[in-house]
C-alpha atoms as a PDB file:
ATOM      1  CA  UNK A   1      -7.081  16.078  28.776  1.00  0.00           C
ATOM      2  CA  UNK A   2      -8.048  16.226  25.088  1.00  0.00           C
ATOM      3  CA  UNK A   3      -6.524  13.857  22.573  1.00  0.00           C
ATOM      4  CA  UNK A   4      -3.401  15.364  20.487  1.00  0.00           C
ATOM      5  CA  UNK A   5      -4.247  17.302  17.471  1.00  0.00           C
ATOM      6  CA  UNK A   6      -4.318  15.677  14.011  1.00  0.00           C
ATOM      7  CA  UNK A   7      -2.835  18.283  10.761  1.00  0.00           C
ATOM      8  CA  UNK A   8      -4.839  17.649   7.655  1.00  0.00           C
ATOM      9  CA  UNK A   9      -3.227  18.738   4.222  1.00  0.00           C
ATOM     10  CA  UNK A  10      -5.731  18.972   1.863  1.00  0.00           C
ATOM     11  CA  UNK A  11      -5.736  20.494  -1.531  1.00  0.00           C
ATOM     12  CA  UNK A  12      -8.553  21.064  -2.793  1.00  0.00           C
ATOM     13  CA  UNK A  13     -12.164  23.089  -1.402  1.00  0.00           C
ATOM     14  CA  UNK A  14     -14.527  20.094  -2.410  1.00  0.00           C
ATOM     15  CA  UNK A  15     -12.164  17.232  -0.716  1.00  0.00           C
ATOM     16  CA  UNK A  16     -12.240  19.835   2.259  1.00  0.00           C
ATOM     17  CA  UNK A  17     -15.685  19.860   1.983  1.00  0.00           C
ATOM     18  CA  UNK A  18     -15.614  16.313   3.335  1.00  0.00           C
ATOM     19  CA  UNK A  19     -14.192  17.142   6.732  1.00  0.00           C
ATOM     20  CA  UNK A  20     -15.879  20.410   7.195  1.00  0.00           C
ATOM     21  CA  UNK A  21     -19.661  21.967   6.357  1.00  0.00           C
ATOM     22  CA  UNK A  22     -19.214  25.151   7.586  1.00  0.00           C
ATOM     23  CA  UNK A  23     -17.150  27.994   5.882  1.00  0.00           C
ATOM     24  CA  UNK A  24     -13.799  27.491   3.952  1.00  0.00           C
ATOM     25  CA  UNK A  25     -10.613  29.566   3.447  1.00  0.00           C
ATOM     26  CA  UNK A  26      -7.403  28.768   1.810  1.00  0.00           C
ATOM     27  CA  UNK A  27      -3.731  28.716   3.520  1.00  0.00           C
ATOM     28  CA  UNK A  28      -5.668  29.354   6.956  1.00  0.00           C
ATOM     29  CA  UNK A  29      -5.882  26.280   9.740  1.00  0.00           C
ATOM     30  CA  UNK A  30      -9.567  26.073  10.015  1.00  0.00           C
ATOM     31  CA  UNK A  31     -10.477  23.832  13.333  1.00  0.00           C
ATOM     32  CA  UNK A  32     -12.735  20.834  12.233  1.00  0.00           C
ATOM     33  CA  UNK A  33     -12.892  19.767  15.423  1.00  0.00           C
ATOM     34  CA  UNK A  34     -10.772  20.173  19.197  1.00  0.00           C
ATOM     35  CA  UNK A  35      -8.576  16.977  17.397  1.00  0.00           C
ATOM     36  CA  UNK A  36      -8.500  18.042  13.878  1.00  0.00           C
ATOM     37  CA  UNK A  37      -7.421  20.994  12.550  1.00  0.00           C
ATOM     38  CA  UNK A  38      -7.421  21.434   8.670  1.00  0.00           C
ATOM     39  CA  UNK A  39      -5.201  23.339   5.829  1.00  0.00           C
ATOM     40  CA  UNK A  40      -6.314  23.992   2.240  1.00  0.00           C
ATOM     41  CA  UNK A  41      -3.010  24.804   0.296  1.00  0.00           C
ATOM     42  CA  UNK A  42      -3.697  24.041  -3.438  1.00  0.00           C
ATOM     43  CA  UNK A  43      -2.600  21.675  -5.657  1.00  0.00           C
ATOM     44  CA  UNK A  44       1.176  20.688  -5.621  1.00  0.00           C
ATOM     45  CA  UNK A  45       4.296  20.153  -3.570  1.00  0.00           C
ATOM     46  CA  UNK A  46       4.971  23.379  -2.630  1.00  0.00           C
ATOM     47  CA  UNK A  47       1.263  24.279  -1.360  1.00  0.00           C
ATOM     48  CA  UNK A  48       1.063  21.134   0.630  1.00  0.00           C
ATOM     49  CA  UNK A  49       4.854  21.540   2.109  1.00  0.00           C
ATOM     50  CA  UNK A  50       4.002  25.557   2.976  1.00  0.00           C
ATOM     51  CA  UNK A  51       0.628  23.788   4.737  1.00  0.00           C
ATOM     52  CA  UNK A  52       2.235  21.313   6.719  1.00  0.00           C
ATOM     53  CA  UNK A  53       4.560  23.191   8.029  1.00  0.00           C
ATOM     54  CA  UNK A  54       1.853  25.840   8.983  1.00  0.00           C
ATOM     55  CA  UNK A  55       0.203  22.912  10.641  1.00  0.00           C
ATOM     56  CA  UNK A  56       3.553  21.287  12.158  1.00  0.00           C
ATOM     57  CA  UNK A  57       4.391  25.080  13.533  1.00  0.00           C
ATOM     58  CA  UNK A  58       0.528  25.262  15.489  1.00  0.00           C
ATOM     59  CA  UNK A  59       1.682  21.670  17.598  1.00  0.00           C
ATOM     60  CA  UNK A  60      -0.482  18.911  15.787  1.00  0.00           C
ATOM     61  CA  UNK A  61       0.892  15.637  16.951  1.00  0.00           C
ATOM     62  CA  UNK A  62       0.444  14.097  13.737  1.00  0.00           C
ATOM     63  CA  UNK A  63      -0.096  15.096   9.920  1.00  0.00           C
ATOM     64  CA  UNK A  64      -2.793  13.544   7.597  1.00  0.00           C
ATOM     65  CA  UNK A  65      -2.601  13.617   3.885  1.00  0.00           C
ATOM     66  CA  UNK A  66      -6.442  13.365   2.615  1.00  0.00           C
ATOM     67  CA  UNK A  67      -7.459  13.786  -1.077  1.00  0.00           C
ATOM     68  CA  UNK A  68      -8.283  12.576  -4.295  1.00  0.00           C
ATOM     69  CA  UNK A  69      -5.742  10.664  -6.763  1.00  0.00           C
ATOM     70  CA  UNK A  70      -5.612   9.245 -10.255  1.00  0.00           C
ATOM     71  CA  UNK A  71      -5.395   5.450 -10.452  1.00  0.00           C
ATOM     72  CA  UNK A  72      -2.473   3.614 -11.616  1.00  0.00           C
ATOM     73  CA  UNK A  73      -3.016   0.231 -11.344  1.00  0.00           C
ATOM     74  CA  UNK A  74      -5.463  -0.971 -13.645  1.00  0.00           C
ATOM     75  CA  UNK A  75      -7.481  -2.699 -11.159  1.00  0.00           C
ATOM     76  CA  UNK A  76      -8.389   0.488  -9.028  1.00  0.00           C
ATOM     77  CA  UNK A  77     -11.427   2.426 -10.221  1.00  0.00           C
ATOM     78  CA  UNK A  78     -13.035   6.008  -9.706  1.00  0.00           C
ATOM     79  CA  UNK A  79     -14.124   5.950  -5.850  1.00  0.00           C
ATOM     80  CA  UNK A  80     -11.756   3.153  -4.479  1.00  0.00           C
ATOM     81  CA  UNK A  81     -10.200   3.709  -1.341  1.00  0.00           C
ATOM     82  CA  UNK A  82      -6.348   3.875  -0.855  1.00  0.00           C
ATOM     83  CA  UNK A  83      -4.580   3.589   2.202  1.00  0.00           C
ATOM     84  CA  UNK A  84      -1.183   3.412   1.246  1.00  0.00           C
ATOM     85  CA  UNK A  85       1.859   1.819   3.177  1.00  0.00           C
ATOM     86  CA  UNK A  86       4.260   4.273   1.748  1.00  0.00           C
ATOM     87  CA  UNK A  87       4.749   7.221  -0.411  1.00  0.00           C
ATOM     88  CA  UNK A  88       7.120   7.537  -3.464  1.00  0.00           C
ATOM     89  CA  UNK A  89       8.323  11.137  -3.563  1.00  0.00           C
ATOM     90  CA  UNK A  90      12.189  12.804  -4.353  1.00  0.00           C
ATOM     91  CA  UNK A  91      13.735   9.271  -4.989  1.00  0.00           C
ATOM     92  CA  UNK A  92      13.015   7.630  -1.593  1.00  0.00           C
ATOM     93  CA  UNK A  93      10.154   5.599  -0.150  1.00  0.00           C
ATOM     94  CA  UNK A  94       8.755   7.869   2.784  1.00  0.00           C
ATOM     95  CA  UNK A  95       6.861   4.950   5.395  1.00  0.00           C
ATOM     96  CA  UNK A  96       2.896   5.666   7.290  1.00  0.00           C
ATOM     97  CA  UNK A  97       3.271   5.488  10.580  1.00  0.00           C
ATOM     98  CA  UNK A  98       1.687   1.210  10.816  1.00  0.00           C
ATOM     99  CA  UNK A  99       0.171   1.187  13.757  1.00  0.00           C
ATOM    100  CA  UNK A 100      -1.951   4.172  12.645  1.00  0.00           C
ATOM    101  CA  UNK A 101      -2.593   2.723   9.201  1.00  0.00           C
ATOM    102  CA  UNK A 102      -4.003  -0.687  10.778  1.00  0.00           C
ATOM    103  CA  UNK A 103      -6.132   0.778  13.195  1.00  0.00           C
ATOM    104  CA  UNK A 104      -8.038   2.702  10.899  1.00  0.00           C
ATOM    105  CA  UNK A 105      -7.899  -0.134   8.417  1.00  0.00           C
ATOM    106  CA  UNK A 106      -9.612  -2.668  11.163  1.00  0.00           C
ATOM    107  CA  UNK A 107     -12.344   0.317  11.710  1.00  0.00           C
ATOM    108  CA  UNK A 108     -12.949  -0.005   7.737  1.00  0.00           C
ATOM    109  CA  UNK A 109     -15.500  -2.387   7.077  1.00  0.00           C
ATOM    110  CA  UNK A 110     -14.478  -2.987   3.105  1.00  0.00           C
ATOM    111  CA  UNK A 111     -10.631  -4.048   2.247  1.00  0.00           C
ATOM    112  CA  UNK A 112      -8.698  -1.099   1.220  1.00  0.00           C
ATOM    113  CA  UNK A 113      -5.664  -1.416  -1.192  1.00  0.00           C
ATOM    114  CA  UNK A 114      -2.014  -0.920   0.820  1.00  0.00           C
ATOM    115  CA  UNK A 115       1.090  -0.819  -1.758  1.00  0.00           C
ATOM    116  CA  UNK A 116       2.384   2.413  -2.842  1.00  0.00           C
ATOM    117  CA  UNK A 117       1.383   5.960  -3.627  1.00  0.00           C
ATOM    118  CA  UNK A 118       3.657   8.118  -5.923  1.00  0.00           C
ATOM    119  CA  UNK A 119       3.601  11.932  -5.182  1.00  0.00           C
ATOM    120  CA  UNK A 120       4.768  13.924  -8.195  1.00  0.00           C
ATOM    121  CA  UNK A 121       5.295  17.587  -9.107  1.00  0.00           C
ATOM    122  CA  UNK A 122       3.420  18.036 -12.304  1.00  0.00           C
ATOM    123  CA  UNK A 123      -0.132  16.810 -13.329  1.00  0.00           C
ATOM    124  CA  UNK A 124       0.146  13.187 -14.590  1.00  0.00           C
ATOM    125  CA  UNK A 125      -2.624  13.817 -16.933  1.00  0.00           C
ATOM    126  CA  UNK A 126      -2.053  10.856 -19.989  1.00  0.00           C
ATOM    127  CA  UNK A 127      -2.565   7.302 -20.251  1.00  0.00           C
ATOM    128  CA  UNK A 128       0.856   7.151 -21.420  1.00  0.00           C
ATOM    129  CA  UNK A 129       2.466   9.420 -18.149  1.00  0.00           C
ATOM    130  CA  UNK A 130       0.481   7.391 -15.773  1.00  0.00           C
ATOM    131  CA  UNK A 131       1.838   3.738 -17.400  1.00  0.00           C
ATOM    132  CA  UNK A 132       5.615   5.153 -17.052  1.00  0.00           C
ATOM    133  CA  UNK A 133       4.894   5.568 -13.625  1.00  0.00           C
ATOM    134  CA  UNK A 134       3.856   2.048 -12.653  1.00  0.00           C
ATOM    135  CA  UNK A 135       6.402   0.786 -14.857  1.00  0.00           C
ATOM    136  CA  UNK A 136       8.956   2.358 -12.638  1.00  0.00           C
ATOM    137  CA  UNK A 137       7.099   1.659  -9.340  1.00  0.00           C
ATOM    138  CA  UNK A 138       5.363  -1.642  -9.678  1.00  0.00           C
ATOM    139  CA  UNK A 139       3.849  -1.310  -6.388  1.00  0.00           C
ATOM    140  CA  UNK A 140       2.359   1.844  -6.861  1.00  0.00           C
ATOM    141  CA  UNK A 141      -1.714   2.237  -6.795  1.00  0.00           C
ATOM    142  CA  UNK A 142      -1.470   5.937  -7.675  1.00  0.00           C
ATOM    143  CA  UNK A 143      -0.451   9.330  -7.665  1.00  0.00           C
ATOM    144  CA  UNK A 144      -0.710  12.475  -6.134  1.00  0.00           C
ATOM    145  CA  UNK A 145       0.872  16.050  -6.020  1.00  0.00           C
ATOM    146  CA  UNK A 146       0.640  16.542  -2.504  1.00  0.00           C
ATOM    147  CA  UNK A 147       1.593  13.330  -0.173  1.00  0.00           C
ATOM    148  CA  UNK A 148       5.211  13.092  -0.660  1.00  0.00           C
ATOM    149  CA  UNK A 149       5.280  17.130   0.946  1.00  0.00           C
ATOM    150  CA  UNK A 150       3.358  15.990   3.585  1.00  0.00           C
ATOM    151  CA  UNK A 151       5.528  13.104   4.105  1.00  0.00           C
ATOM    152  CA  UNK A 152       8.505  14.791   3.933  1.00  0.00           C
ATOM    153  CA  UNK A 153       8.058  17.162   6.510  1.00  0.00           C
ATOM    154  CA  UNK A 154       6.739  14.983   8.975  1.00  0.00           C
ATOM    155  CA  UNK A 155       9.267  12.911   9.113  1.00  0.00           C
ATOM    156  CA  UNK A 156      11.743  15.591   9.270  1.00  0.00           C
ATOM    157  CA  UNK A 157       9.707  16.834  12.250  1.00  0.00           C
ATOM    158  CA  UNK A 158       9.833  13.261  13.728  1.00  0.00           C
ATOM    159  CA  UNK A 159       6.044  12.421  13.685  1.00  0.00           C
ATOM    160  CA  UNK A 160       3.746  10.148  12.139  1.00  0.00           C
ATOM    161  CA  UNK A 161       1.738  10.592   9.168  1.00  0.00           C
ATOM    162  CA  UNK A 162      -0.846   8.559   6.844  1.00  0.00           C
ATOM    163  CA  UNK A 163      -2.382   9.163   3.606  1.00  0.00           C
ATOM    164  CA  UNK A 164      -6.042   8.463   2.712  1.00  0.00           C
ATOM    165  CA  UNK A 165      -7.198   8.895  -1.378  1.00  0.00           C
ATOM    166  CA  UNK A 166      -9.822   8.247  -3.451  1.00  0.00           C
ATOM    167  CA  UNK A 167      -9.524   7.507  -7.165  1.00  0.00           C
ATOM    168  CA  UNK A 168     -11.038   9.938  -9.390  1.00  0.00           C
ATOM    169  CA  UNK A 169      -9.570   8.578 -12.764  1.00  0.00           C
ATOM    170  CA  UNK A 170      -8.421   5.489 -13.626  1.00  0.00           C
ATOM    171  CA  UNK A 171      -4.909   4.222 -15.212  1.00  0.00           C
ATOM    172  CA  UNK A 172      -6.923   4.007 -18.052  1.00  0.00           C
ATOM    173  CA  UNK A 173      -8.422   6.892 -18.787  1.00  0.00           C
ATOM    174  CA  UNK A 174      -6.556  10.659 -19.716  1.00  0.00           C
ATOM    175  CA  UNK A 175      -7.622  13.818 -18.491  1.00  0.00           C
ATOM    176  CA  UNK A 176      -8.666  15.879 -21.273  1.00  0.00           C
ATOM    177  CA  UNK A 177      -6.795  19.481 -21.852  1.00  0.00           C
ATOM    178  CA  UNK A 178      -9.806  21.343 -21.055  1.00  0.00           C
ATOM    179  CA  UNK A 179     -10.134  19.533 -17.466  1.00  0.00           C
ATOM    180  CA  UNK A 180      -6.372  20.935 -16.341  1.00  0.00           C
ATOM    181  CA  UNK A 181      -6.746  24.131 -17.758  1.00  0.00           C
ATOM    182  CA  UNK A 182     -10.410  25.589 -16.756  1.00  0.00           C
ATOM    183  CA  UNK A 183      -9.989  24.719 -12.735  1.00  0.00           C
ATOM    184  CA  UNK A 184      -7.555  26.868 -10.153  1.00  0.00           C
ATOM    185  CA  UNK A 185      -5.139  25.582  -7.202  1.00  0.00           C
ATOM    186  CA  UNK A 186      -7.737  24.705  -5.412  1.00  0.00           C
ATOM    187  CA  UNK A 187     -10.283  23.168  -7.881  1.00  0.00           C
ATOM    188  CA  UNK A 188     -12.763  25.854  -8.361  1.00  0.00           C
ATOM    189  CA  UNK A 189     -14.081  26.054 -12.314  1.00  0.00           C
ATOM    190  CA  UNK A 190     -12.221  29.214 -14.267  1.00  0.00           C
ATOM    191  CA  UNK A 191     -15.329  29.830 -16.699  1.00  0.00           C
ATOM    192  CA  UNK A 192     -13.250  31.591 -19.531  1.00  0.00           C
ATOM    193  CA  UNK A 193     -10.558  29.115 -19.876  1.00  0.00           C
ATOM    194  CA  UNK A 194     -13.431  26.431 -19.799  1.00  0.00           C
ATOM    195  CA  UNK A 195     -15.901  27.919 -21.989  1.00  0.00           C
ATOM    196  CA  UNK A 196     -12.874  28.633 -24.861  1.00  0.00           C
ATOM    197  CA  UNK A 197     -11.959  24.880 -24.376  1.00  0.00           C
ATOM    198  CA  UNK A 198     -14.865  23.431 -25.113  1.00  0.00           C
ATOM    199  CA  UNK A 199     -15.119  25.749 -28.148  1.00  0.00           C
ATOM    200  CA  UNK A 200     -12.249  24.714 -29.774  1.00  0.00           C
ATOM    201  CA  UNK A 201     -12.591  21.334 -27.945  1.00  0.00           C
ATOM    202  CA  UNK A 202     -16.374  20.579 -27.973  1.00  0.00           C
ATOM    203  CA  UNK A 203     -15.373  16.477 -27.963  1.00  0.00           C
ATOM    204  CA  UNK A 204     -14.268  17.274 -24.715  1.00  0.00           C
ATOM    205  CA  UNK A 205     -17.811  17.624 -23.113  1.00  0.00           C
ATOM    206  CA  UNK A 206     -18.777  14.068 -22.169  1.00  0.00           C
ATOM    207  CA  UNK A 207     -15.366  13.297 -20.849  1.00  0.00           C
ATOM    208  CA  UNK A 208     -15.719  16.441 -18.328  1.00  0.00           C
ATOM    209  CA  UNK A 209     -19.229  15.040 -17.380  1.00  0.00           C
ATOM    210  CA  UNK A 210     -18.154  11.771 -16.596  1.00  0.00           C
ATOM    211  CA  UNK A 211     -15.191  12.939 -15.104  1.00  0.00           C
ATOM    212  CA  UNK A 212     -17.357  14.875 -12.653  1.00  0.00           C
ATOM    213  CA  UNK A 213     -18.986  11.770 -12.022  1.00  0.00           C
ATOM    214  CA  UNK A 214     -16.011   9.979 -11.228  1.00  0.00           C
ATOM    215  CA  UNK A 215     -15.163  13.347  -8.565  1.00  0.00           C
ATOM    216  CA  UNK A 216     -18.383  12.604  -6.954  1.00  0.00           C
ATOM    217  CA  UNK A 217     -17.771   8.738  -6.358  1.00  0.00           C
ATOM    218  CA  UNK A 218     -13.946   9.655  -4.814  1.00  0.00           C
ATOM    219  CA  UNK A 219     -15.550  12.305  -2.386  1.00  0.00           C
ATOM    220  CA  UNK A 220     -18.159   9.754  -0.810  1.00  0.00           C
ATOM    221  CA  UNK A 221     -15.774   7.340  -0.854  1.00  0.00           C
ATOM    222  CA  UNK A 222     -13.771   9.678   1.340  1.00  0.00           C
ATOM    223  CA  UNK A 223     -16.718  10.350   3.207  1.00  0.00           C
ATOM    224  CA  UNK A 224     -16.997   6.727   4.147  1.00  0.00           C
ATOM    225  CA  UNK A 225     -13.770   7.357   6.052  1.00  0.00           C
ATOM    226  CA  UNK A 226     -14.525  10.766   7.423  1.00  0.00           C
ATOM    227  CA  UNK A 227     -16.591   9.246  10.718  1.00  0.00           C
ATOM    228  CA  UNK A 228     -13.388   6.779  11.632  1.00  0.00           C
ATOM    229  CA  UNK A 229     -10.539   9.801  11.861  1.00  0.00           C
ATOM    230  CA  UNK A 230     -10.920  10.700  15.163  1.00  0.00           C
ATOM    231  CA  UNK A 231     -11.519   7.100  16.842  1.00  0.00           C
ATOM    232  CA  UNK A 232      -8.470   5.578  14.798  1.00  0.00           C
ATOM    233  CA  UNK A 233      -5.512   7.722  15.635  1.00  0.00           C
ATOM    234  CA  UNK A 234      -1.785   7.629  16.031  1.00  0.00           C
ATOM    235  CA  UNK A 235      -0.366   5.890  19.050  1.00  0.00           C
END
């Protein structure tokens, strides 16, 4: 008998890109393997809540959260892995399932931060947005638009879930206009909107270069995790 299916939310086509070469499509469970199966919804609450409950309704056993994030404490830096113990989402603190959590931790052969990951509804794009943040939740490593959905309706379902993100940008450092405006839901470049911002914004160039750096480093460090998701599974 095979093992029980694992759901994986994912936003975005290049973080998908990590669990799956072959062809993509968007708000459609794509099978990565017989014990994964895989939803791209687009950035934000609702995209991730419509794909986990597309993914609960199909009878995974389990629902993974797997992504990018932008750092909030100071110490974590483009490509560090998180592996948070809980999510902060709607006013309450939403638990990983721990024995899940630890075993893929002790699979990990580098330490891998714990604490908290806050899941918000808008972009927390400023240096300024990202330090109210982890003023409010101390414990909080850092932030996503897509966990706390994912979190939510698992444990309305009554199964486990677990979040694993890579930093892209750092507490540090603000996302220039021009980065939030010229990509869609799921990431992909929008050409006009990116070519008119760097003509009225032509500052803005090295920033998006280095920020595509910093999206290369979180994808392989999520790809460092990729080979462990099927051997370290819920009990």
């Amino acid at each position: 008998m095979s093992a029980p299916r694992i759901g994986v939310v994912v936003a975005l086509d290049a973080e998908a890109q990590t669990l799956h070469s072959g062809t993509l499509s968007h708000q459609r469970m794509i099978a990565v393997s017989d014990q994964l199966s895989m939803v791209i919804s687009g950035m934000g609450p609702l995209a991730a809540k419509q794909a986990a409950e597309q993914l609960l309704q199909s009878g995974v056993a389990a629902l993974l959260s797997w992504g990018t994030a932008g750092g909030l404490n100071p110490d974590c830096q483009a490509g560090d892995l998180l592996v948070p113990e809980q999510v902060v989402w709607n006013g309450r603190h939403w638990p990983v399932d721990p024995a899940w959590r630890m075993t893929l931790l002790h699979q990990l052969s580098s330490r891998v931060p714990g604490g908290d990951l806050c899941s918000v509804s808008l972009p927390c794009a400023s240096i300024a947005a990202k330090a109210q943040l982890r003023a409010e939740h101390p414990d909080a490593q850092a932030v996503d638009m897509e966990s706390g959905a994912v979190a939510e309706c698992s444990t309305r379902a009554g199964l486990p879930f677990l979040v694993v993100r890579s930093v892209v940008d750092p507490a540090s450092q603000a996302l220039p206009a021009t980065a939030t405006r010229s990509v869609d839901a799921y990431g992909r470049p929008r050409w006009l909107p990116l070519l008119g911002g760097l003509l009225h914004h032509p500052g803005d160039l090295p920033a998006l270069m280095g920020l595509g750096r910093q999206m290369q480093a979180a994808l392989q460090g999520l790809r460092r995790v990729q080979p462990y998701l099927e051997t370290a599974r819920p009990s």
